[in-house]
N, C-alpha and C. Protein backbone atom coordinates (compact mmCIF):
# COMPACT_ATOMS: atom_id res chain seq x y z
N UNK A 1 109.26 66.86 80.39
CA UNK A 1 107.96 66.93 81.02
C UNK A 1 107.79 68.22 81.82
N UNK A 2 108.66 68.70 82.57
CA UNK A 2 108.57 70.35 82.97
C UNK A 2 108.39 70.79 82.53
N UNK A 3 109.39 71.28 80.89
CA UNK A 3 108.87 72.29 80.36
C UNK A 3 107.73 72.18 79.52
N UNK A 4 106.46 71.15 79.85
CA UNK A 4 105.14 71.34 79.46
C UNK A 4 104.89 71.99 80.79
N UNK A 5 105.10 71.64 81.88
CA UNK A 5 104.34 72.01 83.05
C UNK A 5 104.54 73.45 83.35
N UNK A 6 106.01 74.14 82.94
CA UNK A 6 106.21 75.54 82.98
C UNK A 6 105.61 76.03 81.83
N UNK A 7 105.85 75.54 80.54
CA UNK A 7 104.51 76.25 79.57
C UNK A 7 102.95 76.31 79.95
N UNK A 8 102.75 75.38 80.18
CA UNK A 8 101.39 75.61 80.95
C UNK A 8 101.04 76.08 81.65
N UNK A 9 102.04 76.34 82.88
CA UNK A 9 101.69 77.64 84.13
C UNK A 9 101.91 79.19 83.54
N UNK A 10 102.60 79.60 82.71
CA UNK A 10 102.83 80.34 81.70
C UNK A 10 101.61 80.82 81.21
N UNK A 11 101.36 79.55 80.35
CA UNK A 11 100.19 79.90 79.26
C UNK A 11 98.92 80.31 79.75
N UNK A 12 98.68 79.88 80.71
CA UNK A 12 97.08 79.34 81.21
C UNK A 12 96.58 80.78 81.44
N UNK A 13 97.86 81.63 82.65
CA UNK A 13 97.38 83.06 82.93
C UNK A 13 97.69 84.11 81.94
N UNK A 14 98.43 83.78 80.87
CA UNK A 14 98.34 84.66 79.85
C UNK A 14 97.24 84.86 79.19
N UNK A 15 96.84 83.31 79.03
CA UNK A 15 95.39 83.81 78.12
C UNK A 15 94.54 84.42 78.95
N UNK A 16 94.10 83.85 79.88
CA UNK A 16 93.38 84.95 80.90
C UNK A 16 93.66 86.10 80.94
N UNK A 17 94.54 86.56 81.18
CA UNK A 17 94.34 88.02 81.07
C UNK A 17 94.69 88.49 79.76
N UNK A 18 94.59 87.92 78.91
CA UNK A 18 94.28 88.57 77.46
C UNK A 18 92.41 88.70 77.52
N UNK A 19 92.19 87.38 77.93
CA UNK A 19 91.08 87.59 78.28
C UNK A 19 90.36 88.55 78.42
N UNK A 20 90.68 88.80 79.71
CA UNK A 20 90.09 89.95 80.90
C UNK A 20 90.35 91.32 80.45
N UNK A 21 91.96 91.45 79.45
CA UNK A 21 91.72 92.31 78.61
C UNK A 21 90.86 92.98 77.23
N UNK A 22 90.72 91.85 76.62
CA UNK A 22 89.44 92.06 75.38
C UNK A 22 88.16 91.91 76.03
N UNK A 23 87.90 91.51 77.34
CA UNK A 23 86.31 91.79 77.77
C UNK A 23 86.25 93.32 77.95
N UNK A 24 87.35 93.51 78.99
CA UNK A 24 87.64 95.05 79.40
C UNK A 24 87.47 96.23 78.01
N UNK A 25 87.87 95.60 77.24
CA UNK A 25 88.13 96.89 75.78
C UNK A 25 86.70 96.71 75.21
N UNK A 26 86.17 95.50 75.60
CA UNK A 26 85.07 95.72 74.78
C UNK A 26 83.50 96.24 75.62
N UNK A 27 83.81 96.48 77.00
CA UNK A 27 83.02 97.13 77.82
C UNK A 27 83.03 98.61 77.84
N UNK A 28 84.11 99.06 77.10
CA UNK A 28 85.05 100.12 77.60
C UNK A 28 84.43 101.03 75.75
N UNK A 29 84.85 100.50 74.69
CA UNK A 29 84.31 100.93 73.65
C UNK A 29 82.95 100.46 73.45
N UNK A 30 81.60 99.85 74.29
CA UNK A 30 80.38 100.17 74.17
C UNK A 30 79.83 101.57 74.92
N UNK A 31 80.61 101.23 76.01
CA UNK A 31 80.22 102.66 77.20
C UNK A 31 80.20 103.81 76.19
N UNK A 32 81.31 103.96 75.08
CA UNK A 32 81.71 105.29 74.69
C UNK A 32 80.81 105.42 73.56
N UNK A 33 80.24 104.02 72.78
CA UNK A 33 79.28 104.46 72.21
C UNK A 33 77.94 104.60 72.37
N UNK A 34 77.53 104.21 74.12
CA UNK A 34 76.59 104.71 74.06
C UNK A 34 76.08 106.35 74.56
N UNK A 35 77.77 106.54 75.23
CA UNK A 35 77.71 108.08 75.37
C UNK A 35 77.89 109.09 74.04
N UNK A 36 77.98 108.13 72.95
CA UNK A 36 78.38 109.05 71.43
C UNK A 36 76.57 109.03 71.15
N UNK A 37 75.92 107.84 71.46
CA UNK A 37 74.92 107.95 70.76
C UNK A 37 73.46 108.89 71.63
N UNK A 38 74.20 108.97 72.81
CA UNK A 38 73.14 109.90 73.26
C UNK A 38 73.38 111.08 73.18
N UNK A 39 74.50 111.50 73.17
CA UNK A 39 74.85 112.78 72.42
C UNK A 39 74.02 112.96 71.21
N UNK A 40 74.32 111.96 70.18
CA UNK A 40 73.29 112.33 68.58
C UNK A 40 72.02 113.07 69.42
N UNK A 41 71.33 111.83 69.99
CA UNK A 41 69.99 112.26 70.63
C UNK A 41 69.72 113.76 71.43
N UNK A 42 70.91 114.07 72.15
CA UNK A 42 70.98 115.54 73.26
C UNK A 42 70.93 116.28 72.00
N UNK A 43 71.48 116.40 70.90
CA UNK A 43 71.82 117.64 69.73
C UNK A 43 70.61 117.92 69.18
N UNK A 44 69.76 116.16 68.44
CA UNK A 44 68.24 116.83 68.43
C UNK A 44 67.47 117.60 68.74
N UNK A 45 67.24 116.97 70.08
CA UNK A 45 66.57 117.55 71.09
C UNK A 45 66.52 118.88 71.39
N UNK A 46 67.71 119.01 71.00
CA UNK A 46 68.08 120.90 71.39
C UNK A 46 67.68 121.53 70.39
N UNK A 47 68.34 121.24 69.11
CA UNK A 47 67.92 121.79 68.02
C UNK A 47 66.45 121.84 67.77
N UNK A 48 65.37 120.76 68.49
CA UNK A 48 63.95 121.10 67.83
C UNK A 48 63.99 121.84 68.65
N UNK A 49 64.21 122.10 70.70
CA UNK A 49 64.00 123.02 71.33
C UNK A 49 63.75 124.79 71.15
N UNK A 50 65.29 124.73 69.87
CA UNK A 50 65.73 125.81 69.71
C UNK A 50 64.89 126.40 68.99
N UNK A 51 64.01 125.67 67.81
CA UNK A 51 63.14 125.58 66.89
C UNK A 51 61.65 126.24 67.50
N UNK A 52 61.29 126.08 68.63
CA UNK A 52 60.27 126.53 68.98
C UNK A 52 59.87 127.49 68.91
N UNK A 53 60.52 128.50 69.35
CA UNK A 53 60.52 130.03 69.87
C UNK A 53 59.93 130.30 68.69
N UNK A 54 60.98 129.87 67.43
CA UNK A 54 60.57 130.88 65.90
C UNK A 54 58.60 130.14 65.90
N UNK A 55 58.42 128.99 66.17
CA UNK A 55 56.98 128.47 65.67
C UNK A 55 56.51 129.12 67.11
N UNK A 56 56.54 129.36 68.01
CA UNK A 56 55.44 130.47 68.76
C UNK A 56 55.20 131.26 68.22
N UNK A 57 56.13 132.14 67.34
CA UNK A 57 55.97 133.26 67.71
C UNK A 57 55.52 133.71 66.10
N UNK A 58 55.52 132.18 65.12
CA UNK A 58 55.00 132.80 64.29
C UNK A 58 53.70 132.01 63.87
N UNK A 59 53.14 132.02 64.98
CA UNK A 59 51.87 131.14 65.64
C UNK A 59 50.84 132.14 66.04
N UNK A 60 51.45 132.59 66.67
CA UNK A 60 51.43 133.97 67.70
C UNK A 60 49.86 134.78 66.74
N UNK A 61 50.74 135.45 65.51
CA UNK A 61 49.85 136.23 64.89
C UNK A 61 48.77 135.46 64.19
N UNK A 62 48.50 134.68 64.24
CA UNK A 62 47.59 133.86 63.79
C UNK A 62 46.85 132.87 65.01
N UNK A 63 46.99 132.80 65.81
CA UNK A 63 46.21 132.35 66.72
C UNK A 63 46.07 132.59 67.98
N UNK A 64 45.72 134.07 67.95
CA UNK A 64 45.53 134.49 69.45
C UNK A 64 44.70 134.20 70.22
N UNK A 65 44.03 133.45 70.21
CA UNK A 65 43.03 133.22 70.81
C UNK A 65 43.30 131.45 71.32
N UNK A 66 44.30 130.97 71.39
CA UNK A 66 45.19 129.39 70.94
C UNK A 66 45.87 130.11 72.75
N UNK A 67 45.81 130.69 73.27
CA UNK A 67 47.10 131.25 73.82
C UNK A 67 47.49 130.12 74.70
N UNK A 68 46.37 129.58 75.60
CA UNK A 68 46.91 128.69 76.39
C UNK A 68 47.69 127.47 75.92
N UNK A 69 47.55 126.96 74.51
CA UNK A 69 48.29 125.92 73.38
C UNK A 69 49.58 126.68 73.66
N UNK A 70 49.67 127.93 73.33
CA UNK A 70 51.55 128.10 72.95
C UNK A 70 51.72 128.21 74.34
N UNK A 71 51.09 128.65 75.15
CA UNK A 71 51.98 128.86 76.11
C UNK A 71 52.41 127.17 77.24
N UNK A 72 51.25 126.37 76.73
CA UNK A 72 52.12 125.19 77.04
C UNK A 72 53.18 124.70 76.65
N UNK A 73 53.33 124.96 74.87
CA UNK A 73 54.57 124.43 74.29
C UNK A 73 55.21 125.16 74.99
N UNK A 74 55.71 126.66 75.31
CA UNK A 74 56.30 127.15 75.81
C UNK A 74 56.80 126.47 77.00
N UNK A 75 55.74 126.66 77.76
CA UNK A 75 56.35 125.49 78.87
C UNK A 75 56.82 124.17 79.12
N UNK A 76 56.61 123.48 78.11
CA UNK A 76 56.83 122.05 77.86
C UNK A 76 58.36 122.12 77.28
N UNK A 77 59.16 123.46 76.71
CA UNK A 77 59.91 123.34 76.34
C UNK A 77 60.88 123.89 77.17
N UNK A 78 60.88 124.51 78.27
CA UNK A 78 61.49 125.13 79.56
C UNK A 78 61.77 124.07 80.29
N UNK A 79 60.66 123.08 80.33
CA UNK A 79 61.19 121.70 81.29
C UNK A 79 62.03 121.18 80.81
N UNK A 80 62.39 120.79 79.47
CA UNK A 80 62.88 119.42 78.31
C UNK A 80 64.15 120.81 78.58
N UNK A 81 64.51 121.67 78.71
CA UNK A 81 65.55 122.67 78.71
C UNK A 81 66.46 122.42 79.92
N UNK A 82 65.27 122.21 80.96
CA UNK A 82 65.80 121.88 82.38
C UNK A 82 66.66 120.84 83.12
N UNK A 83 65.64 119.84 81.96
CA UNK A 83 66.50 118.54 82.37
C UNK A 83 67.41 117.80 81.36
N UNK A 84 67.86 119.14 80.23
CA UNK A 84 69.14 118.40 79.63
C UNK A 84 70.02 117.79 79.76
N UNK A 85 70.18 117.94 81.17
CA UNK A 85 71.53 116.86 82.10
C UNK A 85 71.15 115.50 82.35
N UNK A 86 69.60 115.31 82.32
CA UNK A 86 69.30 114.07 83.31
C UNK A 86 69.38 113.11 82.46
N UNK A 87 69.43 111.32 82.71
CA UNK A 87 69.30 110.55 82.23
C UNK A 87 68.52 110.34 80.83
N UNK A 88 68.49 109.24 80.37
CA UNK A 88 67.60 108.77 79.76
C UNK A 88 66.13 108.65 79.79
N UNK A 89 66.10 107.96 81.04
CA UNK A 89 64.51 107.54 81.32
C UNK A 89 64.00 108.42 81.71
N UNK A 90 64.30 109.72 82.50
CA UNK A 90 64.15 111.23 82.55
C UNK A 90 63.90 111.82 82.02
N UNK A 91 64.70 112.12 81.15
CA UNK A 91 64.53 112.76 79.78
C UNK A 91 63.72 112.48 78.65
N UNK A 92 63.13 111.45 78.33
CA UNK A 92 62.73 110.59 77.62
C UNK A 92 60.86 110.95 78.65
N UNK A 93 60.79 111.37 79.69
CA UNK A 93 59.25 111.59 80.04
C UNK A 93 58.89 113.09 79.59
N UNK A 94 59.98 113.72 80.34
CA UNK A 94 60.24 115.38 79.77
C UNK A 94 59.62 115.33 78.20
N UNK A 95 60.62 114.86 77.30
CA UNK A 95 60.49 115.43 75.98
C UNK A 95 59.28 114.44 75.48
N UNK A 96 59.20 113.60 76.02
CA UNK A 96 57.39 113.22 75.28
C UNK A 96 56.35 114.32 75.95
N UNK A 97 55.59 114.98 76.73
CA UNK A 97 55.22 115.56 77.04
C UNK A 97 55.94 117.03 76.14
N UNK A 98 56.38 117.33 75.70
CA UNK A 98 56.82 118.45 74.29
C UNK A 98 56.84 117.76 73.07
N UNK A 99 56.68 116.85 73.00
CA UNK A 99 56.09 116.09 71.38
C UNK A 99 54.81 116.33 71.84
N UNK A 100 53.95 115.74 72.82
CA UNK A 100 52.67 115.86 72.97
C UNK A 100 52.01 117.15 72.77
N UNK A 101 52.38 118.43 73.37
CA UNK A 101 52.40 119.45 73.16
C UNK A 101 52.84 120.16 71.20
N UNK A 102 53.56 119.70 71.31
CA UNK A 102 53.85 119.80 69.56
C UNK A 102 52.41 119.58 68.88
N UNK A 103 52.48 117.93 68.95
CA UNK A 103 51.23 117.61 68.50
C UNK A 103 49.47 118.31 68.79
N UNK A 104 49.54 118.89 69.96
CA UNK A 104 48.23 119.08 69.81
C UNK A 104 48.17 120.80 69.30
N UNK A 105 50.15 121.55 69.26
CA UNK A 105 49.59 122.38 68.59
C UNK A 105 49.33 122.80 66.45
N UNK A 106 50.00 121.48 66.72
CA UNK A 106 49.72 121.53 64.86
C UNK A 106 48.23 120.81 64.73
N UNK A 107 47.83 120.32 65.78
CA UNK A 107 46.25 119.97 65.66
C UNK A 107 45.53 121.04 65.21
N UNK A 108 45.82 122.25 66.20
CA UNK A 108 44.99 123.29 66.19
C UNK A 108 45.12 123.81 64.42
N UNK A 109 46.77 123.88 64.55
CA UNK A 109 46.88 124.76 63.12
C UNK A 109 45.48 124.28 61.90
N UNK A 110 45.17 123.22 62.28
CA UNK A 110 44.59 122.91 61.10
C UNK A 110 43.43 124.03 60.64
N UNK A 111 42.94 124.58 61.86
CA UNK A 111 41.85 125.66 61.46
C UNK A 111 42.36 127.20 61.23
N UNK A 112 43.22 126.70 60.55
CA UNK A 112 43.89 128.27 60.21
C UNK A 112 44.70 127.96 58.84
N UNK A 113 43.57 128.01 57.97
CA UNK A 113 43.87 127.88 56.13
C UNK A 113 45.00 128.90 56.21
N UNK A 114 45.08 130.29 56.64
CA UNK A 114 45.86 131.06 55.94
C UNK A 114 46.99 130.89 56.65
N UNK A 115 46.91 130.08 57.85
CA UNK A 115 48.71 129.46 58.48
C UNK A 115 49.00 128.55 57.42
N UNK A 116 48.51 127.79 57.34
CA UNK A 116 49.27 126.29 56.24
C UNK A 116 49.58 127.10 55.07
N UNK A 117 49.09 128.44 54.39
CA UNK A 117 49.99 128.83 53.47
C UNK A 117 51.18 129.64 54.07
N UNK A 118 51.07 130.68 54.69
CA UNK A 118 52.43 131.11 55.42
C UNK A 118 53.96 130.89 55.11
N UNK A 119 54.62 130.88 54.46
CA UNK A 119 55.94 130.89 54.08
C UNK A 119 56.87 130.18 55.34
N UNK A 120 56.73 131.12 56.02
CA UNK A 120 57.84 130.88 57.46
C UNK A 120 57.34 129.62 57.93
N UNK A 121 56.04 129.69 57.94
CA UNK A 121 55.30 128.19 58.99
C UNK A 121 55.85 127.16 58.35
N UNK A 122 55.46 127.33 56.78
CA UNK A 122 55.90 125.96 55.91
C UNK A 122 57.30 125.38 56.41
N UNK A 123 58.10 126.31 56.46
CA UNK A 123 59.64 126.15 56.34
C UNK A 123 59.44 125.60 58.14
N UNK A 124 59.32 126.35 58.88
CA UNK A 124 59.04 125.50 60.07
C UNK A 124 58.85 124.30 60.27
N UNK A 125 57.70 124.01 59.78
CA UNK A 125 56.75 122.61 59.77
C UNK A 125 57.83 121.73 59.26
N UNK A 126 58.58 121.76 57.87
CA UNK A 126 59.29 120.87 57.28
C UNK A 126 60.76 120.95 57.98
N UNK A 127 60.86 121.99 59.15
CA UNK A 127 62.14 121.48 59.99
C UNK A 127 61.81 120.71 61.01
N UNK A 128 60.82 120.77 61.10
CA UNK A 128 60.13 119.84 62.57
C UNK A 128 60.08 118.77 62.14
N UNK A 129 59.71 118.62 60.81
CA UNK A 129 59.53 117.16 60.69
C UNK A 129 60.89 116.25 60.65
N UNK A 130 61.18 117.28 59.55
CA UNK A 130 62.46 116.89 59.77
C UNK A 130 63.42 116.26 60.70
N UNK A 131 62.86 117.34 61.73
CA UNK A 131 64.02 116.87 63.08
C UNK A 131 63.40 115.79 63.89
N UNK A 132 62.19 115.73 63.88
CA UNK A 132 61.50 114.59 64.21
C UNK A 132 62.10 112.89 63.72
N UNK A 133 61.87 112.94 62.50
CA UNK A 133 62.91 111.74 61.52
C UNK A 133 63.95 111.60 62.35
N UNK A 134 64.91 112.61 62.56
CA UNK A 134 66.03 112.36 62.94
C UNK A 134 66.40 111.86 64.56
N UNK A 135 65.08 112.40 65.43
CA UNK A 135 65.27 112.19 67.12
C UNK A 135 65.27 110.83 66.90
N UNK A 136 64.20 110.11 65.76
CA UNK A 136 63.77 108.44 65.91
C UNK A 136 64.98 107.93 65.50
N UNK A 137 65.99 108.25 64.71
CA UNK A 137 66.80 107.58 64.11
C UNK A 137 67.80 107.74 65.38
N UNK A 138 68.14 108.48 65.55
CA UNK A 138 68.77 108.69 67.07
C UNK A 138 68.24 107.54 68.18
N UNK A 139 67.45 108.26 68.41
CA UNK A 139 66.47 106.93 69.63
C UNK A 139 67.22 105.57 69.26
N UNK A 140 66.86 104.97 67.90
CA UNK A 140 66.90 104.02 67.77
C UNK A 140 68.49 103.05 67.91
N UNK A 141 69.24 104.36 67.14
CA UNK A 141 70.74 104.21 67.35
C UNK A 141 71.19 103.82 68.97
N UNK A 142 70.75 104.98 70.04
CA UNK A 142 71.33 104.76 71.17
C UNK A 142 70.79 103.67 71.60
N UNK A 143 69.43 103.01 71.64
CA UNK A 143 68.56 102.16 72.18
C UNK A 143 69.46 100.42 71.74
N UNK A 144 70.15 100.71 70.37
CA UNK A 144 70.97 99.73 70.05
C UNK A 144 72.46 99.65 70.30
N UNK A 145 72.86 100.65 70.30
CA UNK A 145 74.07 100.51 71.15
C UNK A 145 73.94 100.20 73.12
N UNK A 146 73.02 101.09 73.36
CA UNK A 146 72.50 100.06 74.57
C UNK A 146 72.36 98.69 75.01
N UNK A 147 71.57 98.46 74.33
CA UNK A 147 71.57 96.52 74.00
C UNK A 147 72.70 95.82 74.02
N UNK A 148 73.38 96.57 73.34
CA UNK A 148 75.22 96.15 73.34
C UNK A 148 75.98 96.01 74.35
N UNK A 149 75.95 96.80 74.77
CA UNK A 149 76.67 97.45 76.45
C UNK A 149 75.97 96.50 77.44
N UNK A 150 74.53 96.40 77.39
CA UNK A 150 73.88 95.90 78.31
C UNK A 150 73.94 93.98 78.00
N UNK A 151 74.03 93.61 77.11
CA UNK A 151 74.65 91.83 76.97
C UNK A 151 75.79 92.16 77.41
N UNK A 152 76.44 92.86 77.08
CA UNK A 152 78.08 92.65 77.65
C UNK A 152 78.17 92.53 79.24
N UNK A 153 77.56 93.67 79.88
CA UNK A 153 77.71 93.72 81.31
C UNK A 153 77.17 92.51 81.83
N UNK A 154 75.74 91.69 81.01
CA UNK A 154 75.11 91.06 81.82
C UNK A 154 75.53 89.40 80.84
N UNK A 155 76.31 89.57 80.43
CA UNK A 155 76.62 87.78 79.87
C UNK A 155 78.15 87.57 80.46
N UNK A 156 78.32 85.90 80.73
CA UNK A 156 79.10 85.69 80.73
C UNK A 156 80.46 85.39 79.56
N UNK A 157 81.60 85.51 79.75
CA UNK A 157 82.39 85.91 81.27
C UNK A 157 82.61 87.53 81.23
N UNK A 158 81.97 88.25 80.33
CA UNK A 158 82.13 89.47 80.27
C UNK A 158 81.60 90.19 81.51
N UNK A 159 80.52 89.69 82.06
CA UNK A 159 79.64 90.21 83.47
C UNK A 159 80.77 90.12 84.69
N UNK A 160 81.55 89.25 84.35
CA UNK A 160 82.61 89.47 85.87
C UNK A 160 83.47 90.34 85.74
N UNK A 161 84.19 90.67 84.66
CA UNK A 161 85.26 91.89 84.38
C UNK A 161 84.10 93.07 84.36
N UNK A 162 82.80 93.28 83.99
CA UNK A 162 81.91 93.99 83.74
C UNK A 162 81.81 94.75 85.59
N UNK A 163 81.50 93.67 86.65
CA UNK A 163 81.24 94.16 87.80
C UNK A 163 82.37 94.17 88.78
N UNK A 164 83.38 93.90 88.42
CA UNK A 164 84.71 94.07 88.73
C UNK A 164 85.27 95.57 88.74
N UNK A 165 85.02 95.78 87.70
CA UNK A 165 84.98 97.06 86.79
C UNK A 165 84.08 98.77 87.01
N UNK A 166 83.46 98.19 87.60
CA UNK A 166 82.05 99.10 88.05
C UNK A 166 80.99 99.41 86.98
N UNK A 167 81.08 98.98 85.70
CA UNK A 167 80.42 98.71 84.68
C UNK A 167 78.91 98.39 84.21
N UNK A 168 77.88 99.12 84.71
CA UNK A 168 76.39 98.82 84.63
C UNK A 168 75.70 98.97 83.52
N UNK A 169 74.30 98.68 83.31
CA UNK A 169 73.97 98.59 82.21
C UNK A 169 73.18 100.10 82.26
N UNK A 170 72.85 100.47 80.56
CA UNK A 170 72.42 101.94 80.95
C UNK A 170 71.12 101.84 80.37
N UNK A 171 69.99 103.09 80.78
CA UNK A 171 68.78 103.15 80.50
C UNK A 171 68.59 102.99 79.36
N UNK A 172 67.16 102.44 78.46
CA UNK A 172 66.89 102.89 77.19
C UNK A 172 66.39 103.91 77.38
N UNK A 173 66.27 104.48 75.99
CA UNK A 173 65.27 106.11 75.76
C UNK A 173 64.00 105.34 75.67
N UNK A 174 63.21 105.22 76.30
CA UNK A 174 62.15 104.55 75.98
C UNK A 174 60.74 105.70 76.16
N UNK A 175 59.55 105.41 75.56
CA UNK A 175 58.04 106.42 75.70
C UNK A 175 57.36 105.41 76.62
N UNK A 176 56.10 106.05 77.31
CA UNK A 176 55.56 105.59 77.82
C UNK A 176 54.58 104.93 77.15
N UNK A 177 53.82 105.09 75.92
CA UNK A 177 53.21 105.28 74.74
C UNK A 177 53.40 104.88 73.62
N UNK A 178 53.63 103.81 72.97
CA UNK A 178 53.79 103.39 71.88
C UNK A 178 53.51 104.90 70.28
N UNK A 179 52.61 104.85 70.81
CA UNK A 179 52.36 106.49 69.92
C UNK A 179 53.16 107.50 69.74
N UNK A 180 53.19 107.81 71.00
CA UNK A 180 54.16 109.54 71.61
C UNK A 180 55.57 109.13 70.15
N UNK A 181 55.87 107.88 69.81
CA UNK A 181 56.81 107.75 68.32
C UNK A 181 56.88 107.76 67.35
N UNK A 182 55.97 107.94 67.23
CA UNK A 182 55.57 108.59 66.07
C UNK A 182 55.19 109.81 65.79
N UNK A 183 56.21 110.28 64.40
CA UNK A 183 56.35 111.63 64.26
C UNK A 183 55.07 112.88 63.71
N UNK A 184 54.99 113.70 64.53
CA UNK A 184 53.89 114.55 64.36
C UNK A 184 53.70 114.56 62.85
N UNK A 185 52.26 114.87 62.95
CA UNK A 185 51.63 114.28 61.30
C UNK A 185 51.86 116.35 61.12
N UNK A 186 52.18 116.72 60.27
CA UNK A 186 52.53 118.41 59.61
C UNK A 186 52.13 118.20 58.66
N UNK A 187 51.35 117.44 57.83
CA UNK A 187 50.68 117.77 56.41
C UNK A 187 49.49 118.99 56.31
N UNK A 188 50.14 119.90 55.17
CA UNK A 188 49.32 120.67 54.67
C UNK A 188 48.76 120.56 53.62
């Protein structure tokens, strides 16, 4: 009859902290993917950033008279530059306000027949879109590995090793705008 009672004092805290160990690993490999998946999202971001300059400037000769349009993208893209460090929900106001800007300057393009033929623009336009596709697929990635991280921290018994731990839940990328997500319309 002891040695049930010493297996049992044995057993009881082993499993527990096997426990407390597989909650721990599994708090521990969401964190990292949701820092993998906002990375995807930071690389976008940069890359359409980087993308701009060439569509000012080959905007530029064709719509001088647009000036205050580029020179907002311009500016819209100095901020979203600025706050590459900041959060999610930060970042995520920044770079809608440079989609918005995007958008109202391919609005304009529309009155400029001999831009939509343009060689360089084309090739532009179809990297934007491009990269556009890809911020959403991003978004969507981190926004779901989020979800992940964030049941874990906040369900039980994972929420007690979770705040034990210092372990919080992290922002979504979220718009203010149901719209602002959808990817700029570039049809020529």
């Amino acid at each position: 009859m002891q040695g049930i009672w010493l297996w049992g004092a044995v057993a009881v805290p082993a499993a527990l902290l096997v426990a407390i160990i597989y909650c721990y690993n599994r708090l521990v490999f969401n964190r990292a993917r949701v820092a993998e998946a906002w990375s995807g999202i930071d690389v976008q971001l940069k890359r359409r950033s980087s993308l701009i300059p060439s569509l000012v400037s080959c905007l530029k000769a064709y719509m001088a008279h647009e000036r205050d349009t580029l020179e907002e993208l311009t500016s819209r893209r100095g901020e979203a530059q600025a706050h590459e460090r900041d959060g999610a929900a930060d970042r995520a106001a920044v770079e809608t306000q440079l989609t918005a800007a995007l958008l109202r300057t391919f609005a304009l393009v529309e009155n400029y027949p001999e831009l939509k033929a343009d060689g360089a623009f084309l090739d532009l336009q179809r990297n934007l879109s491009e990269l556009e596709e890809q911020i959403q697929m991003a978004r969507r990635y981190y926004n779901g590995a989020v979800r992940e991280l964030n049941v874990l921290v906040e369900s039980v018994p994972s929420n007690l090793v979770a705040r034990s731990c210092g372990f919080t839940c992290a922002a979504y990328f979220t718009l203010d705008d149901a719209r602002e997500g959808l990817s700029p319309k570039m049809e020529f």
